[in-house]
C-alpha atoms as a PDB file:
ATOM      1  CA  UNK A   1     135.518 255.565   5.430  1.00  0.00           C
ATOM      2  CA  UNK A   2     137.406 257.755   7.858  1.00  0.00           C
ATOM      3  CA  UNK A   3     140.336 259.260   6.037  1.00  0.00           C
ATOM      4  CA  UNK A   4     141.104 262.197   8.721  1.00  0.00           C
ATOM      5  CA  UNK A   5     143.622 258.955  10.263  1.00  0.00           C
ATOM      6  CA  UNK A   6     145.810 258.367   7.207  1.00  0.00           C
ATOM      7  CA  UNK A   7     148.615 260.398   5.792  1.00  0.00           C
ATOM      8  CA  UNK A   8     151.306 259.687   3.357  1.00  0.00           C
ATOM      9  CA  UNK A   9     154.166 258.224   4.011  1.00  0.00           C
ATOM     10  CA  UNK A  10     156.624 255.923   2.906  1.00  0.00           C
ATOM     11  CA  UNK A  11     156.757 252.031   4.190  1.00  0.00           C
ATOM     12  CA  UNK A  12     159.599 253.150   6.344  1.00  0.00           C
ATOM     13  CA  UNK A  13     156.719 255.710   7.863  1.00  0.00           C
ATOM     14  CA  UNK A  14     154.235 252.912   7.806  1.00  0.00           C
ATOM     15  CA  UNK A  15     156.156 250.496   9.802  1.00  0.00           C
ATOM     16  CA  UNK A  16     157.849 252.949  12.142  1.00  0.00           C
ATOM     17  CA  UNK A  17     153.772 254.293  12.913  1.00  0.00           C
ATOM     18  CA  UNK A  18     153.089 250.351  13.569  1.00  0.00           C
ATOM     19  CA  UNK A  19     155.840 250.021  16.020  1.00  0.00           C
ATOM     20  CA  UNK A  20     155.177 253.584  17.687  1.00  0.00           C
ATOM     21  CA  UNK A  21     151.355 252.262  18.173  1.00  0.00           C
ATOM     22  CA  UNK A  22     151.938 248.877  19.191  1.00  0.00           C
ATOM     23  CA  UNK A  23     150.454 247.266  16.524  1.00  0.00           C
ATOM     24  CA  UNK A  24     153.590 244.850  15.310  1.00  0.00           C
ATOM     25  CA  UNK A  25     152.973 241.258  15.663  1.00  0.00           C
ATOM     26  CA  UNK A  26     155.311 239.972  18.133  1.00  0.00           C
ATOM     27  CA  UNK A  27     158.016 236.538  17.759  1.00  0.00           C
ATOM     28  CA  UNK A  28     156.128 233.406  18.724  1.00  0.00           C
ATOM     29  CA  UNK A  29     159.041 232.480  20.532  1.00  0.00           C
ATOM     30  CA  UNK A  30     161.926 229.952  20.439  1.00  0.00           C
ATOM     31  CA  UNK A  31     160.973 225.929  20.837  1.00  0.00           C
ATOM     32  CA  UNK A  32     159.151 225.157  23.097  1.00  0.00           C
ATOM     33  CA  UNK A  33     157.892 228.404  24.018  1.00  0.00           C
ATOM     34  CA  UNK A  34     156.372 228.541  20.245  1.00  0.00           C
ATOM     35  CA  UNK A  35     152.763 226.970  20.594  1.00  0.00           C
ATOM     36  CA  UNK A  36     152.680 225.537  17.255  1.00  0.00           C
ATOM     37  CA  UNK A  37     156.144 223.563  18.514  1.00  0.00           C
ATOM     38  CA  UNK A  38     155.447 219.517  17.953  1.00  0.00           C
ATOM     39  CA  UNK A  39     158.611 218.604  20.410  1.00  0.00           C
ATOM     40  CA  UNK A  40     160.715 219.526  22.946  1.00  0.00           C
ATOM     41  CA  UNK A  41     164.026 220.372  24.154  1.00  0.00           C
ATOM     42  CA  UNK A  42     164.796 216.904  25.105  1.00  0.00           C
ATOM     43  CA  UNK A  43     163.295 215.117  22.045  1.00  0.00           C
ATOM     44  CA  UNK A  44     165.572 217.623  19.842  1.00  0.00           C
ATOM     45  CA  UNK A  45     168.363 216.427  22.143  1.00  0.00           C
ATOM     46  CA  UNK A  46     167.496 212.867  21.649  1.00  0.00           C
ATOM     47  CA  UNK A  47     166.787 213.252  17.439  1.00  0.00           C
ATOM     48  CA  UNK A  48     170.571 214.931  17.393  1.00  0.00           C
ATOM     49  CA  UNK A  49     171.941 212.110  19.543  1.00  0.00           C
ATOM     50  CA  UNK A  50     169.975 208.837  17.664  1.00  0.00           C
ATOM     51  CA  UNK A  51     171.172 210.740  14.426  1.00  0.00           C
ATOM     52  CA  UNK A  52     175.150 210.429  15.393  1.00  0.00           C
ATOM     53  CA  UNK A  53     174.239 206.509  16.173  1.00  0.00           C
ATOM     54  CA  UNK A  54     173.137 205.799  12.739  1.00  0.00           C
ATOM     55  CA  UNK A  55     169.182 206.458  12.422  1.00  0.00           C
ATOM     56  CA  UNK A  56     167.829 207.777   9.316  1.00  0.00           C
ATOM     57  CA  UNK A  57     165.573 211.425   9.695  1.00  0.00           C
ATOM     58  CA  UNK A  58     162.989 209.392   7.957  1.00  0.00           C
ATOM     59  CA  UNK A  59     162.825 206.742  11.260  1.00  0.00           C
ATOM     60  CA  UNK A  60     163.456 209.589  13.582  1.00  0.00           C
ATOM     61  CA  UNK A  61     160.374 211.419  11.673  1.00  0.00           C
ATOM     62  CA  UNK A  62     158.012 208.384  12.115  1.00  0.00           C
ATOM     63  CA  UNK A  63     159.562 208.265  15.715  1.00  0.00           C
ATOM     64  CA  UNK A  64     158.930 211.569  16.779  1.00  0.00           C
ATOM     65  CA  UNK A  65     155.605 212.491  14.707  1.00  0.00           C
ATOM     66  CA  UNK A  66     156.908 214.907  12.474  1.00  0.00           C
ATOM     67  CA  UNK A  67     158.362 214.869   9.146  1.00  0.00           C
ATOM     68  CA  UNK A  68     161.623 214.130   8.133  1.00  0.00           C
ATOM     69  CA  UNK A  69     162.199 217.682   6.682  1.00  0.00           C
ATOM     70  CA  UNK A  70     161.928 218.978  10.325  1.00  0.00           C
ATOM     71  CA  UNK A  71     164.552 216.416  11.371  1.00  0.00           C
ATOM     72  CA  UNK A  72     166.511 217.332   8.983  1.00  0.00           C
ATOM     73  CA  UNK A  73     165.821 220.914   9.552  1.00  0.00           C
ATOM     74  CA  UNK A  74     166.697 220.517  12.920  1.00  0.00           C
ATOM     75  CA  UNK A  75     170.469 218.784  12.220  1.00  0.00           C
ATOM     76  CA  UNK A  76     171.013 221.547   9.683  1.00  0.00           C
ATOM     77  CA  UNK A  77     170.589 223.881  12.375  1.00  0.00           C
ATOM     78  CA  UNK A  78     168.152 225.477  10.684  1.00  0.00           C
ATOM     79  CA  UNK A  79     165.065 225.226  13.634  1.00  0.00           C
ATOM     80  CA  UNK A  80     166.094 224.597  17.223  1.00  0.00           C
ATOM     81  CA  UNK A  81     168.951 226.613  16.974  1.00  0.00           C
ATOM     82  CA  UNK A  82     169.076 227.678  20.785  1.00  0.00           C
ATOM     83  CA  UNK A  83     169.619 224.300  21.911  1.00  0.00           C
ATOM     84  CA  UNK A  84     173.182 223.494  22.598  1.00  0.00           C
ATOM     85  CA  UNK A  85     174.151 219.600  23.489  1.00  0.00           C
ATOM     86  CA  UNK A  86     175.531 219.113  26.881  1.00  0.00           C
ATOM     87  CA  UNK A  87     179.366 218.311  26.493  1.00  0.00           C
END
């Protein structure tokens, strides 16, 4: 062990030191831009429009390959915030 690097501070310190160094971990990025995202801009588009016709999150799930939670996540507004519908 090398303690000559540490000294005490509070978590304030501690995070403010992370920052100052670099060492944060950065966002992963909105949509599509996140690399874990399963769809895009256009199929969130297309889930919000099916959704006003009538189809239930669970079809538009099995339809899109993801879960019905993230359908529903996405009409809550709760994921793919950033995406505004065309008027």
């Amino acid at each position: 062990m090398r303690p000559s690097h540490l000294f005490l501070g509070s978590q304030q310190d501690n995070i403010a030191d992370m920052v100052m160094k670099g060492r944060q971990r950065t966002g992963m990025g909105n949509g599509e831009k996140n690399r874990n995202a399963k769809l895009t801009i256009n199929q969130v588009l297309e889930i919000r429009r099916l959704r006003k016709d009538g189809m239930t999150q669970e079809a538009l799930g099995q339809m899109f390959g993801v879960y019905h939670t993230a359908i529903g996540m996405i009409l809550r507004g709760k994921t793919w915030k950033h995406v505004e519908e065309s008027v």
